[in-house]
Protein backbone atom coordinates (compact mmCIF):
# COMPACT_ATOMS: atom_id res chain seq x y z
CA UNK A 1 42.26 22.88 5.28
CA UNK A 2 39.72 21.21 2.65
CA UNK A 3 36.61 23.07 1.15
CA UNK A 4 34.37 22.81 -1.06
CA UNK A 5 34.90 26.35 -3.58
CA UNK A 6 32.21 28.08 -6.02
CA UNK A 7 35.24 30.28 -7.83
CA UNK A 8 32.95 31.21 -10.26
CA UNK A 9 28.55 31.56 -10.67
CA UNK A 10 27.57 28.84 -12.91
CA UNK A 11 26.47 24.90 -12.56
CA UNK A 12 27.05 23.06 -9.55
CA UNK A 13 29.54 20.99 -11.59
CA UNK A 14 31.75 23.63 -11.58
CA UNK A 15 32.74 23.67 -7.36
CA UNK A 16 36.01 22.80 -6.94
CA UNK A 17 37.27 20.54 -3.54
CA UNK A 18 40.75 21.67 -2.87
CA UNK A 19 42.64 22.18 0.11
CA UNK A 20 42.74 26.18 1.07
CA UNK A 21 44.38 28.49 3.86
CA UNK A 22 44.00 27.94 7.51
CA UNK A 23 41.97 31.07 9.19
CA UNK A 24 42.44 33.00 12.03
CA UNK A 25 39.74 34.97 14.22
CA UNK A 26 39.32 38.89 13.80
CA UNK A 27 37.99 40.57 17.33
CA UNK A 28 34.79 39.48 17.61
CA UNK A 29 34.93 36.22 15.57
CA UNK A 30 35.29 32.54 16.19
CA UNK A 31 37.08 30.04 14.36
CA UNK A 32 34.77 26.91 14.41
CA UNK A 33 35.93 22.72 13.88
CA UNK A 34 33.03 22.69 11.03
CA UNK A 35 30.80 19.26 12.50
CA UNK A 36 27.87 19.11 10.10
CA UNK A 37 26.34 21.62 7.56
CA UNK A 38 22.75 21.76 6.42
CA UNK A 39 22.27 22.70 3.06
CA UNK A 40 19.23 23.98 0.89
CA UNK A 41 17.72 24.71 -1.98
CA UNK A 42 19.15 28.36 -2.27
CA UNK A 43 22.70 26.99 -2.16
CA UNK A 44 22.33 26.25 -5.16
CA UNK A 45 20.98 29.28 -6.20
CA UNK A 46 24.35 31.37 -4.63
CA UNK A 47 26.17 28.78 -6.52
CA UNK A 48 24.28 29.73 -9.83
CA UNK A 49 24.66 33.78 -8.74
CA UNK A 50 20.33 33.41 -8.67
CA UNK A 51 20.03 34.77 -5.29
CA UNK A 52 19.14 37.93 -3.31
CA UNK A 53 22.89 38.46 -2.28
CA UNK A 54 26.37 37.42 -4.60
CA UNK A 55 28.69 36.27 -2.47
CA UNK A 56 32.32 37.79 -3.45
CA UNK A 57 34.30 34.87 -5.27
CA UNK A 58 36.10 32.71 -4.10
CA UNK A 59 33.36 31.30 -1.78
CA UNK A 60 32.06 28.01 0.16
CA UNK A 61 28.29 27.57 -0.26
CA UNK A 62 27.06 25.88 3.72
CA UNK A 63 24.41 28.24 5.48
CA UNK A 64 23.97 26.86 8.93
CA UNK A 65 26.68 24.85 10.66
CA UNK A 66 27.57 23.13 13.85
CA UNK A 67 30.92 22.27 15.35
CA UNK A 68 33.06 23.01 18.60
CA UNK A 69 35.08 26.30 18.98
CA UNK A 70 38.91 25.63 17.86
CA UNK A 71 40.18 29.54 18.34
CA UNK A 72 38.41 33.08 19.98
CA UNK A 73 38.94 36.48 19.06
CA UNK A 74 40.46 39.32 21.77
CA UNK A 75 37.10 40.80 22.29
CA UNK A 76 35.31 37.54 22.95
CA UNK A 77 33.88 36.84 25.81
CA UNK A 78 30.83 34.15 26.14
CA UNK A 79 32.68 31.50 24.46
CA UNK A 80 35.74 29.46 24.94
CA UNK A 81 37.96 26.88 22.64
CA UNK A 82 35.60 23.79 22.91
CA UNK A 83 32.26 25.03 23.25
CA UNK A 84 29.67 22.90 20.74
CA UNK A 85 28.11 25.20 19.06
CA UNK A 86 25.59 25.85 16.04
CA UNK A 87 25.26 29.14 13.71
CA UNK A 88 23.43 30.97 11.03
CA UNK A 89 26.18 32.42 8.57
CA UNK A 90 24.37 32.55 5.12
CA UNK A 91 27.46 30.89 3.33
CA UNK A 92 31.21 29.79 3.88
CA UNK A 93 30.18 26.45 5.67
CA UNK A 94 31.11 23.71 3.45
CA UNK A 95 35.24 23.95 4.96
CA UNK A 96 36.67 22.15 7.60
CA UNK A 97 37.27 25.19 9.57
CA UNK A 98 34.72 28.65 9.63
CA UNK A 99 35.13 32.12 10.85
CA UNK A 100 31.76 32.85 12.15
CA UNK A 101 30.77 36.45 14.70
CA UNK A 102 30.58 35.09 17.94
CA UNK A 103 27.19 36.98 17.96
CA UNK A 104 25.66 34.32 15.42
CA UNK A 105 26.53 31.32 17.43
CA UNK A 106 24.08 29.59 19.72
CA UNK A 107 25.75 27.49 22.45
CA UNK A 108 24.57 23.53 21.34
CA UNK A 109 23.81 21.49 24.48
CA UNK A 110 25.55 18.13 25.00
CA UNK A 111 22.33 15.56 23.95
CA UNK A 112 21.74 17.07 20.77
CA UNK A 113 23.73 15.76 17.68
CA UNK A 114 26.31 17.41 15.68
CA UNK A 115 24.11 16.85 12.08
CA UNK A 116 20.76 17.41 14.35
CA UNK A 117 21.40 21.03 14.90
CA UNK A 118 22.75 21.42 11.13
CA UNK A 119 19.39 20.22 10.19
CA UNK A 120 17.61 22.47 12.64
CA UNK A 121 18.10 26.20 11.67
CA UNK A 122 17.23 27.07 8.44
CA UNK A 123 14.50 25.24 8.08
CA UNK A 124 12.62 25.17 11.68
CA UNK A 125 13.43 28.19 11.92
CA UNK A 126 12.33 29.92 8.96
CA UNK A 127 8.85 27.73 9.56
CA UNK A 128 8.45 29.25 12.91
CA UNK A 129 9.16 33.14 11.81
CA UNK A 130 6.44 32.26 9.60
CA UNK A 131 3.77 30.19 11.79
CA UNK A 132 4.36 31.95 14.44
CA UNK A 133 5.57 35.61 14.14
CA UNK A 134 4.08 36.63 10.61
CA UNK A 135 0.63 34.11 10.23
CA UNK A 136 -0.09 34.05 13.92
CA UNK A 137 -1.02 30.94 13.19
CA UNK A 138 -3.68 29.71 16.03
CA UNK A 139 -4.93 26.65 17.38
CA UNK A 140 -8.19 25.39 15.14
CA UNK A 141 -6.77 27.00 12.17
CA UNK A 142 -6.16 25.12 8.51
CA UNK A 143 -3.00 25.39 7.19
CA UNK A 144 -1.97 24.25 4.06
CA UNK A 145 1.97 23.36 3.24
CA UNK A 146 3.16 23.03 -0.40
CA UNK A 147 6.00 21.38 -1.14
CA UNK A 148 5.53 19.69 2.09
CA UNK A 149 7.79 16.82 1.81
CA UNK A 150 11.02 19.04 1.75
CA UNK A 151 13.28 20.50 4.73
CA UNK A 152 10.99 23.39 5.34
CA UNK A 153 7.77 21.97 4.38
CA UNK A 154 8.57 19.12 7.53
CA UNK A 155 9.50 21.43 9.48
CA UNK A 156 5.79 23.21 9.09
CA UNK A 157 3.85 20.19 9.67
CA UNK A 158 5.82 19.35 12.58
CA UNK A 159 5.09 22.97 13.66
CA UNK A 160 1.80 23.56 12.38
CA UNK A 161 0.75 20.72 14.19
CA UNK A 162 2.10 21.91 17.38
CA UNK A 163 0.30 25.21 17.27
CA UNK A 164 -3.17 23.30 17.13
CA UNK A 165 -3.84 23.21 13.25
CA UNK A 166 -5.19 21.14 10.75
CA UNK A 167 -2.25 20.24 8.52
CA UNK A 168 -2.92 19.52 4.71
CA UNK A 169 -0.15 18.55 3.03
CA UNK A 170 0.31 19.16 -0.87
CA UNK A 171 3.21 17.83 -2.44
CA UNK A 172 4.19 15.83 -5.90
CA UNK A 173 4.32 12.30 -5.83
CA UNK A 174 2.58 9.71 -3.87
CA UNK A 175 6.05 8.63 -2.29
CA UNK A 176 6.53 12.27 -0.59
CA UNK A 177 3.32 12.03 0.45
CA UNK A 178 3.29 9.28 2.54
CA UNK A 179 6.09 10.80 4.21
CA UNK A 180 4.39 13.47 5.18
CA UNK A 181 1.72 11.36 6.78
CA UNK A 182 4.64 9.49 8.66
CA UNK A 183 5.36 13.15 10.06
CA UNK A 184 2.16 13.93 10.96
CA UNK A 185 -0.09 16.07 8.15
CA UNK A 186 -3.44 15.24 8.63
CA UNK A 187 -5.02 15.38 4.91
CA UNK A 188 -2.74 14.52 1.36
CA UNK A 189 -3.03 16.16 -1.89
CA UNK A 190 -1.20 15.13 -4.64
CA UNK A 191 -0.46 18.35 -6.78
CA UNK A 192 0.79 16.78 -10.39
CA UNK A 193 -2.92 14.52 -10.47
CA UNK A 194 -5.43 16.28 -8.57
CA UNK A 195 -7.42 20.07 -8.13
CA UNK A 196 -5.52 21.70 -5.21
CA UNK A 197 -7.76 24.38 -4.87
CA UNK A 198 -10.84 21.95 -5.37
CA UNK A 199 -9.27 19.85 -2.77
CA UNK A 200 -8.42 22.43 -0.30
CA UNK A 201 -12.09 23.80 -0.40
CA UNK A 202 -13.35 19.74 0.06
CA UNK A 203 -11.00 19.32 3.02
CA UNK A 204 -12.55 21.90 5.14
CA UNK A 205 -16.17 22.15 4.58
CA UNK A 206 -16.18 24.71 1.18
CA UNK A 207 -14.40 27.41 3.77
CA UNK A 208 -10.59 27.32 2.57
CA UNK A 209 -7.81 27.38 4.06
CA UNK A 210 -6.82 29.90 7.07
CA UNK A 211 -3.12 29.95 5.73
CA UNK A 212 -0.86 28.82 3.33
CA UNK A 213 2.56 27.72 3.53
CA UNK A 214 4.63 28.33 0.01
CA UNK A 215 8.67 27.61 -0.73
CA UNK A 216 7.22 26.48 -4.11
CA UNK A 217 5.88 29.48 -6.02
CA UNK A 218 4.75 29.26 -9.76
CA UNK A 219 1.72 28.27 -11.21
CA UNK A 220 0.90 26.58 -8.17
CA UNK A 221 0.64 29.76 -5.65
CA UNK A 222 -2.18 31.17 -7.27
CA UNK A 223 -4.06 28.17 -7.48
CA UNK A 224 -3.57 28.24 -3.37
CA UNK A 225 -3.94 31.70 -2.90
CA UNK A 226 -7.74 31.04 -4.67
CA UNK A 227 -8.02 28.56 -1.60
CA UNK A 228 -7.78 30.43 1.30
CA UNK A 229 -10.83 31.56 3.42
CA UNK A 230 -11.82 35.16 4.27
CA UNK A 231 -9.05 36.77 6.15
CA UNK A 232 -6.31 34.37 5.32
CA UNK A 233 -2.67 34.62 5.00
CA UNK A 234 -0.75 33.21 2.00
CA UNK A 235 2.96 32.87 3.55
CA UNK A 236 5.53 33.52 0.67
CA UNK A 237 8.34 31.50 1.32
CA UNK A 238 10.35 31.30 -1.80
CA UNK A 239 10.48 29.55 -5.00
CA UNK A 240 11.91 26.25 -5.22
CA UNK A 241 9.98 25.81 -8.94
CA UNK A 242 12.07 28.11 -10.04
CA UNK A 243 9.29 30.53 -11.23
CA UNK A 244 8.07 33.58 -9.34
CA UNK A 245 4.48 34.20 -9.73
CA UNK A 246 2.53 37.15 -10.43
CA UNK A 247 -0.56 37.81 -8.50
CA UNK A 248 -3.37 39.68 -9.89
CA UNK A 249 -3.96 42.40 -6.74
CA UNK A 250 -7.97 41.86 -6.77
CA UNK A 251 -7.44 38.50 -5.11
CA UNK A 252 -6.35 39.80 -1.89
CA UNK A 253 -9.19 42.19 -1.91
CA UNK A 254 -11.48 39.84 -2.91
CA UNK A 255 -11.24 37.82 -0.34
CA UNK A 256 -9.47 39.91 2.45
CA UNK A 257 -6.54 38.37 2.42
CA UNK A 258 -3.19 39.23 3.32
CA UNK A 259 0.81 38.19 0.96
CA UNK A 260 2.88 37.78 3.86
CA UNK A 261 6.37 38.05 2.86
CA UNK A 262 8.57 35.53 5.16
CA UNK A 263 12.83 36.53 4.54
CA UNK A 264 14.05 34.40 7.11
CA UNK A 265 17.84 35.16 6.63
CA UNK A 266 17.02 38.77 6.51
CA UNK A 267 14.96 38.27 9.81
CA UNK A 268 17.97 36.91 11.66
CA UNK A 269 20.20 40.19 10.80
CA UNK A 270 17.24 42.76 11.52
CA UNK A 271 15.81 41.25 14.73
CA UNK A 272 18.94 39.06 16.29
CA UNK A 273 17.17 39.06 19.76
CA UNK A 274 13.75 37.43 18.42
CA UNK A 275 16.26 34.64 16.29
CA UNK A 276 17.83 33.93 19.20
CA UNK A 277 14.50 33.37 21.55
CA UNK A 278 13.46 31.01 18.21
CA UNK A 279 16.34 29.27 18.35
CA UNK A 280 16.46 28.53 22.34
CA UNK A 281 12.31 27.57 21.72
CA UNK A 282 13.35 25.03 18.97
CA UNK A 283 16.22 23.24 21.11
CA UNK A 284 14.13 22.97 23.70
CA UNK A 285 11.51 21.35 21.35
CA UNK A 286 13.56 18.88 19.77
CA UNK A 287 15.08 18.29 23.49
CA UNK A 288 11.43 17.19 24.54
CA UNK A 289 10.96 14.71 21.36
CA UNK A 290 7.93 17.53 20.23
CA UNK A 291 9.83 18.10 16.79
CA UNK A 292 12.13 15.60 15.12
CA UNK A 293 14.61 17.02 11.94
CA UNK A 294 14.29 14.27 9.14
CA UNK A 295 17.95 13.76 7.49
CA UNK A 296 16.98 12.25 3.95
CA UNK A 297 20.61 12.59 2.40
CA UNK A 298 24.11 12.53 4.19
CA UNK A 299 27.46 12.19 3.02
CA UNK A 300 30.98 13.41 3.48
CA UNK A 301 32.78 17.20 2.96
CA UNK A 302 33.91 15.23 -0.57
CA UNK A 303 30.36 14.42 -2.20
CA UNK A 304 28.84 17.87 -0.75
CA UNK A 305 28.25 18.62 -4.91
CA UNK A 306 25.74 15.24 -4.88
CA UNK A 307 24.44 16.47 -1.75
CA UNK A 308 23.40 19.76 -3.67
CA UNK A 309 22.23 18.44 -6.93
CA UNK A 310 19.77 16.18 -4.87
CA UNK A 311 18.53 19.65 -3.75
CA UNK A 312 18.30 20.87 -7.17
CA UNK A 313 16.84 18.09 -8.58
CA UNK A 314 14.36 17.66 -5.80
CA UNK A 315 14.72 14.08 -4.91
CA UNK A 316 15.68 14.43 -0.87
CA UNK A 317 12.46 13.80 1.36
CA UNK A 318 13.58 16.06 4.74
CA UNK A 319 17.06 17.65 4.86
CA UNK A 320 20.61 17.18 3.48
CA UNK A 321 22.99 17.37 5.65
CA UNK A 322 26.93 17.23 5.28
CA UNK A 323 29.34 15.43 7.53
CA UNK A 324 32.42 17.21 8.00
């Protein structure tokens, strides 16, 4: 079996691709024919040892997955050898063949595409735990979305725009920009050549912004934060700039305003139940053509390491997805 290995925390140059093991299913667990794997930016912060949890070495970075069930364990009962399915697993994706709890799986219907559901998960899913469950997020309400041209900043227009809100998107470049008018933001603001919180407060009327959507962090969440409106909710995400901020405390009490942490990952292992219900809400979205997963990047289980240092280097518009 081929994977792609991080045998030690360092540079992404340092993964190996080398043929491994087979693996066999303990009780509970399901052997999975690895389809497609969406990646993201904190791959390559496991990969660097930068992240919340350290993976024990040897390990394959790959957070969500899709594929079809090759082998079951004894005390499995809901799924069988050739079920599509499409899972949540934190790492140990990029590998031909995954041993995944059957309780993370999510049965994948038939008209919905191998790298589709890889692109799906992570980041429409973390968007909606944070629209939905923790902003409460309602229709008439501004939200702004920084880094909006990436996986997760799509997948909050799409979403934000669903709920009823007025989308401003804030991103880098001109180029990323006009993709997110393609997907649907109402108002543009480019963040390397113009005031965001000047422009935030033009957009709607002096009032600022109900909520704010932020995988960026640095320098740049404060300056947002000083945008919001009475009562608004500044949505941390995480930090794709690499930098994460300080915030002086009399801001939210200045302006009554509430640092809503969003841990997606965690959310999925505290409150399985309400990840599943997200889950079934989002197939049946993308079923109806009312959300659509961008794929900027593809490529094969051999070029996964030029898949990642796109990530890193921030050059993919939408989501990366590897073909298995």
């Amino acid at each position: 079996m081929r994977a792609i290995l991080c045998k030690e925390f360092g540079p992404l140059e340092r993964l190996a691709f080398e043929n491994t093991p087979g693996v066999e299913p303990r009780e509970r667990d399901l052997v999975i024919n690895v389809k497609a794997v969406g990646l993201n930016f904190f791959d390559t912060l496991l990969i660097a040892g930068q992240y919340q949890y350290r993976p024990d070495l040897p390990f394959s970075p790959g957070a969500e997955i899709s594929g079809t069930v090759a082998k079951v364990g004894p005390e499995v009962d809901k799924f069988s050898p050739g079920d599509r399915i499409m899972a949540f697993i934190g790492w140990g994706g990029l590998r031909e063949q995954a041993t995944v709890s059957a309780a993370k799986c999510i049965l994948l219907p038939d008209d919905v595409s191998y790298e589709t559901a890889a692109a799906l998960q992570v980041s429409y899913g973390t968007a909606l735990n944070a629209l939905s469950d923790r902003a409460d997020l309602r229709d008439g309400e501004t939200l702004a979305v920084l880094g909006a041209a990436g996986g997760t900043g799509q997948a909050a227009i799409e979403l934000g725009k669903m709920l009823g809100a007025t989308v401003i998107a804030v991103a880098s470049n001109e180029e990323k920009l006009k993709f997110c008018s393609l997907i649907g933001a109402d108002h543009l603001i480019n963040s390397s050549r113009e005031d965001v919180k000047q422009r935030i407060r033009d957009l709607t009327s002096g009032k600022g912004a109900d909520a704010i959507f932020d995988p960026v962090g640095g320098s740049l969440s404060e300056t947002a934060f000083r945008s919001l409106k009475w009562g608004g909710r500044h949505l941390v995400i995480g930090f794709a700039s690499g930098d994460i901020p300080r915030l002086a405390l009399n801001l939210p009490l200045l302006k009554g305003a509430s640092v809503v942490g969003v841990f997606w990952g965690e959310q999925v292992k505290r409150e399985p139940e309400s990840h599943h219900l997200n889950m079934q809400r989002l197939l049946s979205w993308l079923r109806n053509g009312r959300i659509k997963p961008h794929i900027g990047f593809s490529c094969p289980l051999s070029n996964a390491k030029l898949a990642l240092a796109e990530i890193a280097e921030r050059r993919i518009k939408g989501k990366a997805i590897v073909v298995v």
